[in-house]
C-alpha atoms as a PDB file:
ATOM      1  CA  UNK A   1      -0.640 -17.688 -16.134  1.00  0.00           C
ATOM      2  CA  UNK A   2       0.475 -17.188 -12.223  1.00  0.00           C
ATOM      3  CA  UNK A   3      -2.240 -17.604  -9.815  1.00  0.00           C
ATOM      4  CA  UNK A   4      -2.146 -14.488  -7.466  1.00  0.00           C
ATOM      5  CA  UNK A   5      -3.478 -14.323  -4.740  1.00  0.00           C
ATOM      6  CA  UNK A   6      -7.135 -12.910  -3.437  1.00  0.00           C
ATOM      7  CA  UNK A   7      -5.519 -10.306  -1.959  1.00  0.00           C
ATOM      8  CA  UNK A   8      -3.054  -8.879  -4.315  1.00  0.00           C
ATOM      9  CA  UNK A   9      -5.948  -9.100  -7.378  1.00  0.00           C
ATOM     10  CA  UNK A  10      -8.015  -6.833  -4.746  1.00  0.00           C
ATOM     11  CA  UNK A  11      -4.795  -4.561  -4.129  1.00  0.00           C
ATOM     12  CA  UNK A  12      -4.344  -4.026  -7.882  1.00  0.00           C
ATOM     13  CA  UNK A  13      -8.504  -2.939  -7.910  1.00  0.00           C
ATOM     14  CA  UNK A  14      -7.562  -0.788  -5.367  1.00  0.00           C
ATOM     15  CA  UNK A  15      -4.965   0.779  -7.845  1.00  0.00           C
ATOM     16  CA  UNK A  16      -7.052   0.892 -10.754  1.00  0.00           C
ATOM     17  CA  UNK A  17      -9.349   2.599  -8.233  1.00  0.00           C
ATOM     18  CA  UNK A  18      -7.203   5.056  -7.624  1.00  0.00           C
ATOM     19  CA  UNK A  19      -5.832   5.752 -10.651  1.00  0.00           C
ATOM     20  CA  UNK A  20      -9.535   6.418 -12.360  1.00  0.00           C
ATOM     21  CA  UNK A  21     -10.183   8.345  -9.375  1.00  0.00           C
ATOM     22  CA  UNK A  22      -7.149  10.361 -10.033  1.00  0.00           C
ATOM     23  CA  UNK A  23      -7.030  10.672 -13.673  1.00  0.00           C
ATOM     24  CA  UNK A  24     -11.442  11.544 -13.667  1.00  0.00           C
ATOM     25  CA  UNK A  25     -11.681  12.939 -10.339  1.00  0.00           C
ATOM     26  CA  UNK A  26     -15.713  11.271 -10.298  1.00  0.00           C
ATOM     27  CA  UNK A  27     -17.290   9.971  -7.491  1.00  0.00           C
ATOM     28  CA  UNK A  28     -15.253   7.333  -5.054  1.00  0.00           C
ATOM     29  CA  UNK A  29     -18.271   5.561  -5.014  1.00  0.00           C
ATOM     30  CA  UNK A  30     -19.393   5.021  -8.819  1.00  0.00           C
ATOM     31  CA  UNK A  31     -15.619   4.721  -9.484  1.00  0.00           C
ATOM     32  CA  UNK A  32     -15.458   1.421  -6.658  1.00  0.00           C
ATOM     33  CA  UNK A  33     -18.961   0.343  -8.335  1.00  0.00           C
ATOM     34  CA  UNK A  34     -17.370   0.235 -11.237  1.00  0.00           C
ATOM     35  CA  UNK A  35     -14.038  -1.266 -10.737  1.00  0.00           C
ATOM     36  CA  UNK A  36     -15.537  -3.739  -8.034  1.00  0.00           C
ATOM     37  CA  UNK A  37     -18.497  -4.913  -9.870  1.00  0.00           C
ATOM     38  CA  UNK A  38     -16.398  -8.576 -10.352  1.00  0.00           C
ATOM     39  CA  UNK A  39     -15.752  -9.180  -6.224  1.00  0.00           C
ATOM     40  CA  UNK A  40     -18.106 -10.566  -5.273  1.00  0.00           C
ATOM     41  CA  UNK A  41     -16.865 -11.743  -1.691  1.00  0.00           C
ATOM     42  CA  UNK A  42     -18.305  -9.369   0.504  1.00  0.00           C
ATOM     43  CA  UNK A  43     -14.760  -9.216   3.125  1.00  0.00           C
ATOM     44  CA  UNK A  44     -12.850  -8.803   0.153  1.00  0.00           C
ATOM     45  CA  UNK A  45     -15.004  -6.260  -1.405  1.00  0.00           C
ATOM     46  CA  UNK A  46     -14.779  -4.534   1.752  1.00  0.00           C
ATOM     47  CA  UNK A  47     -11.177  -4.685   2.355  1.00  0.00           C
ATOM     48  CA  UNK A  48     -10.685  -2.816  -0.910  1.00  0.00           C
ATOM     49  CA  UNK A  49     -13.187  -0.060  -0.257  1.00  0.00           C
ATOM     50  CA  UNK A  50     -11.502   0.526   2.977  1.00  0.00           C
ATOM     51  CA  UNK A  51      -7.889   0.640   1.705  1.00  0.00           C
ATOM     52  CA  UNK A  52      -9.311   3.206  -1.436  1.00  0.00           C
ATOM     53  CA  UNK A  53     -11.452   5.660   1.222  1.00  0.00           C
ATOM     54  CA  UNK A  54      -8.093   5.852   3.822  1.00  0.00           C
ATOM     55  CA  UNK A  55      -5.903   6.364   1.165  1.00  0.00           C
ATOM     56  CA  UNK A  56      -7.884   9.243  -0.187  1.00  0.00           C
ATOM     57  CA  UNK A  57      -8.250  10.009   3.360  1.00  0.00           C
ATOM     58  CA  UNK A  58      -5.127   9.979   4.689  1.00  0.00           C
ATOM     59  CA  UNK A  59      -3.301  11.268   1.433  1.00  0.00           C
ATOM     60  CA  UNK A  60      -2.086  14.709   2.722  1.00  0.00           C
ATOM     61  CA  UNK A  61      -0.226  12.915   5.546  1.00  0.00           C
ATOM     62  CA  UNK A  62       1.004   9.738   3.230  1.00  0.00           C
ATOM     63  CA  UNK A  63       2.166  12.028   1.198  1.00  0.00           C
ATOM     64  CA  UNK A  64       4.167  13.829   3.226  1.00  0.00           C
ATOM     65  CA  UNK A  65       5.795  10.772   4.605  1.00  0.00           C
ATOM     66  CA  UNK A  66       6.773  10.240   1.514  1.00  0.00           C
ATOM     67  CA  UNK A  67       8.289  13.418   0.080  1.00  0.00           C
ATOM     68  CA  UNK A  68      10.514  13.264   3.034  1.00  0.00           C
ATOM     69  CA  UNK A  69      11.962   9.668   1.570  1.00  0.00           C
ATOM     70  CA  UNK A  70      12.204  10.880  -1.937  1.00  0.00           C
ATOM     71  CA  UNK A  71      15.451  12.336  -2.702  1.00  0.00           C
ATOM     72  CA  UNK A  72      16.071  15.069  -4.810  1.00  0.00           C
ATOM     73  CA  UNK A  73      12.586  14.202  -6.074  1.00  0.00           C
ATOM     74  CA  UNK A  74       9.351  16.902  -6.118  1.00  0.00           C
ATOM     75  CA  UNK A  75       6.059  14.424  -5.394  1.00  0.00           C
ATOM     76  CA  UNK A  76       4.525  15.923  -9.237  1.00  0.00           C
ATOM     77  CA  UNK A  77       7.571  14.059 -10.601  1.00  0.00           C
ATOM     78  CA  UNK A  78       7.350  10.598  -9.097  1.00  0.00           C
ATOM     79  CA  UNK A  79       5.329   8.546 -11.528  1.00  0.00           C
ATOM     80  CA  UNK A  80       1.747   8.470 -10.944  1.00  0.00           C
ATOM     81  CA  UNK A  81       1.357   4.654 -10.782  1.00  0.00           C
ATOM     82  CA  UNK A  82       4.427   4.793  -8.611  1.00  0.00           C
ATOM     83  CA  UNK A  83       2.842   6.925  -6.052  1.00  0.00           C
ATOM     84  CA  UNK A  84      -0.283   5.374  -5.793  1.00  0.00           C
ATOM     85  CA  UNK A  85       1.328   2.103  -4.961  1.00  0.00           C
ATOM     86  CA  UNK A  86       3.591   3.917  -2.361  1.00  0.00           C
ATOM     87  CA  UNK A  87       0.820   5.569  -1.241  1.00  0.00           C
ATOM     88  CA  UNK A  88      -1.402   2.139  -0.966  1.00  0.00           C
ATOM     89  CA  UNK A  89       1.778   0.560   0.754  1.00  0.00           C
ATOM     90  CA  UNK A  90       2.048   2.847   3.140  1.00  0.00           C
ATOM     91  CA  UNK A  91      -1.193   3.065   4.343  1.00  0.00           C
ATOM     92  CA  UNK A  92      -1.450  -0.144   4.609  1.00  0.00           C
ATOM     93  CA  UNK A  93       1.637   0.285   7.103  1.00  0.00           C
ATOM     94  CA  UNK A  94       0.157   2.538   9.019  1.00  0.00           C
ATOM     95  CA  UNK A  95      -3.714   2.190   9.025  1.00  0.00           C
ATOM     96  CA  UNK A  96      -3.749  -1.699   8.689  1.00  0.00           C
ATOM     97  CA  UNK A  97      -3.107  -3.030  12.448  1.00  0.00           C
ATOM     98  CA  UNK A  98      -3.360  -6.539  11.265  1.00  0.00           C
ATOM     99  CA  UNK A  99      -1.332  -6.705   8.176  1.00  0.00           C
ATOM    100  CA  UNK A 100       1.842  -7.326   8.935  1.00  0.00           C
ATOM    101  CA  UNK A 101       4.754  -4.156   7.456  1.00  0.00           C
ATOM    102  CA  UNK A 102       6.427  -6.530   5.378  1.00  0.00           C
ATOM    103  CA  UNK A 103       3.446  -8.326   4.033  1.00  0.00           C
ATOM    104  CA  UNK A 104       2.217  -4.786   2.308  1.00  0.00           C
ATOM    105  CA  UNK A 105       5.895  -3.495   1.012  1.00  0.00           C
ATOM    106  CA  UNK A 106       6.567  -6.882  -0.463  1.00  0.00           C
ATOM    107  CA  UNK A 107       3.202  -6.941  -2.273  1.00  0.00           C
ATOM    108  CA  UNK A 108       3.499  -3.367  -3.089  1.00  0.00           C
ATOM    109  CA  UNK A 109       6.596  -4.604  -5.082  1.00  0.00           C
ATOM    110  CA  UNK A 110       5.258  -6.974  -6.572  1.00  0.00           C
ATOM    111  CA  UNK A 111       2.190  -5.050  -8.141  1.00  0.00           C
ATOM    112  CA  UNK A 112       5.190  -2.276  -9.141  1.00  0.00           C
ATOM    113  CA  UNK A 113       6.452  -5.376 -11.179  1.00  0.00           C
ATOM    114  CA  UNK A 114       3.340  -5.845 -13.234  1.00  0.00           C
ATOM    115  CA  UNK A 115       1.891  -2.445 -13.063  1.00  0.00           C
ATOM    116  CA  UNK A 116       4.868   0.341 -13.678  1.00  0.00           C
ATOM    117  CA  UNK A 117       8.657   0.561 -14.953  1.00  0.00           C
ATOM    118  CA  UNK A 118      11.152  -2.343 -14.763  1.00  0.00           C
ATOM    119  CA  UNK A 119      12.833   0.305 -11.567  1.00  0.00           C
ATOM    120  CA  UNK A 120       9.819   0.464  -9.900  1.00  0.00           C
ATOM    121  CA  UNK A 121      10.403  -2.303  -7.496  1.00  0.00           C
ATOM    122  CA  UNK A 122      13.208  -1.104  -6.412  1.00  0.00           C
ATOM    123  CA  UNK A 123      12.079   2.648  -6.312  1.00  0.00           C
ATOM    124  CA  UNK A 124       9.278   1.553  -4.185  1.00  0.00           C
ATOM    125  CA  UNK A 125      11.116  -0.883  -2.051  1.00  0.00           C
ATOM    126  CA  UNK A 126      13.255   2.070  -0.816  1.00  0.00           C
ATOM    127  CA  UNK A 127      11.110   4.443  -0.047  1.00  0.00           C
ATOM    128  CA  UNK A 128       8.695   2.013   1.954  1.00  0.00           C
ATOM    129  CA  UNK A 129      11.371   0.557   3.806  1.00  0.00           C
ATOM    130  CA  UNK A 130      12.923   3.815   4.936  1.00  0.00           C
ATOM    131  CA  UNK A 131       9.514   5.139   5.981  1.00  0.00           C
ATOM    132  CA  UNK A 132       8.841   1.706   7.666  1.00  0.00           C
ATOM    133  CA  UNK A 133      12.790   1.937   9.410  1.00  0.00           C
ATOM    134  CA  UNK A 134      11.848   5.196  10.750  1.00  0.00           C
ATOM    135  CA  UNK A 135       8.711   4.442  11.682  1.00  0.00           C
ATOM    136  CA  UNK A 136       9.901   1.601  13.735  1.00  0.00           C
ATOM    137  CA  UNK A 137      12.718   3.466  15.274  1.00  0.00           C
ATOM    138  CA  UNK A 138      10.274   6.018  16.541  1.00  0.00           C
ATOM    139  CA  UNK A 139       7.830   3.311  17.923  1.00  0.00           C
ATOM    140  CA  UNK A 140       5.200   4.675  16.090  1.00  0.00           C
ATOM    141  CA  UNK A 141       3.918   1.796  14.360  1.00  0.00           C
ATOM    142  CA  UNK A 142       0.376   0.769  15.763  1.00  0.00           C
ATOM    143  CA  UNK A 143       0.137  -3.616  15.242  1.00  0.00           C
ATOM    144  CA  UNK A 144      -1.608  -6.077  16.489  1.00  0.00           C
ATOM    145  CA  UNK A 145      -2.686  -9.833  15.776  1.00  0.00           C
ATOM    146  CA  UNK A 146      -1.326 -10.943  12.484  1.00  0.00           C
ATOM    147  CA  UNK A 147       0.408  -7.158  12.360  1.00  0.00           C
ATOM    148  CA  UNK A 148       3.117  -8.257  14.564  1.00  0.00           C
ATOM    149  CA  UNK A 149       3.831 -11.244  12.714  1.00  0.00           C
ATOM    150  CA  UNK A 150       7.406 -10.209  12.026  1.00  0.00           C
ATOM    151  CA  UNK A 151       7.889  -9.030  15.452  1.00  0.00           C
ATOM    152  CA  UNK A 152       7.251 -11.922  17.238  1.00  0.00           C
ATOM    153  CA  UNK A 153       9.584 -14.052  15.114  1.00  0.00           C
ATOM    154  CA  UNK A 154      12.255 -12.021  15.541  1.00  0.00           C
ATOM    155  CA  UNK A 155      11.416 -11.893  19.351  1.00  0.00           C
ATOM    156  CA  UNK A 156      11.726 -15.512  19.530  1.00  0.00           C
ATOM    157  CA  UNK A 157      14.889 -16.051  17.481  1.00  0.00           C
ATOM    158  CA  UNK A 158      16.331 -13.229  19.833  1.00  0.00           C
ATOM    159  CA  UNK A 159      15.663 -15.495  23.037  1.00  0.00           C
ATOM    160  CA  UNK A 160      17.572 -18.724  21.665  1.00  0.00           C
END
């Protein structure tokens, strides 16, 4: 069996978080209880109850972010597991300063590998990175510390 990371075994609560949340429509709360009851590292713990409340949040704008990526596609018609882990990506993008863009679309895709259909990955890949493109291209992207990760290296490889 792979060893994953503490991370992307938290991200994939955060999923089955919001996909009982989703499917029951019960209490955040008892549903995070629930799922969460095996973290027991309090950052961790916290991490995923943060990403699960700004996703349900922040859903009205995520989702619009994404509807304007998608194609030829109505929202109700994207797979549900599909749009919870664009909509987890995404705000991860844009309401995680620290986590660097490419960090959450390339774990994003890799859940979508595990999780949902064999053209997930790429289904989700595009949609992220042309919301991420744009984003960029905009300057609207808010990063800082480990955020800017990618930034910085291609800063430097700019100035050789």
């Amino acid at each position: 069996m792979n060893k994953i990371s503490k991370r992307r075994f938290i991200r994939e609560k955060v999923l089955q978080i919001l996909y009982a949340y989703e499917l029951n429509n019960q209490s955040l709360s008892e549903t995070m209880n629930l799922i969460l009851k095996d973290v027991k590292d309090k950052k961790e713990r916290e991490f995923a109850e943060l990403l699960a409340s700004r996703v349900i949040t922040n859903k009205t704008e995520i989702d619009k972010k994404i509807s304007h990526c998608v194609d030829n596609w109505e929202m109700n018609r994207v797979a549900l597991i599909d749009k919870l882990l664009l909509r987890i990506g995404l705000c991860e993008i844009l309401y995680f300063p620290d986590i660097p863009p490419k960090v959450s679309i390339n774990e994003t895709i890799e859940i979508a590998k595990t999780f949902s259909t064999a053209g997930s990955g790429k289904f989700i890949n595009g949609i992220l990175d042309a919301i991420f493109s744009d984003l960029k291209s905009h300057d609207i992207l808010q990063k800082e510390g480990r955020g800017l990760l990618e930034e910085s290296i291609k800063d430097r490889s700019k100035k050789k």
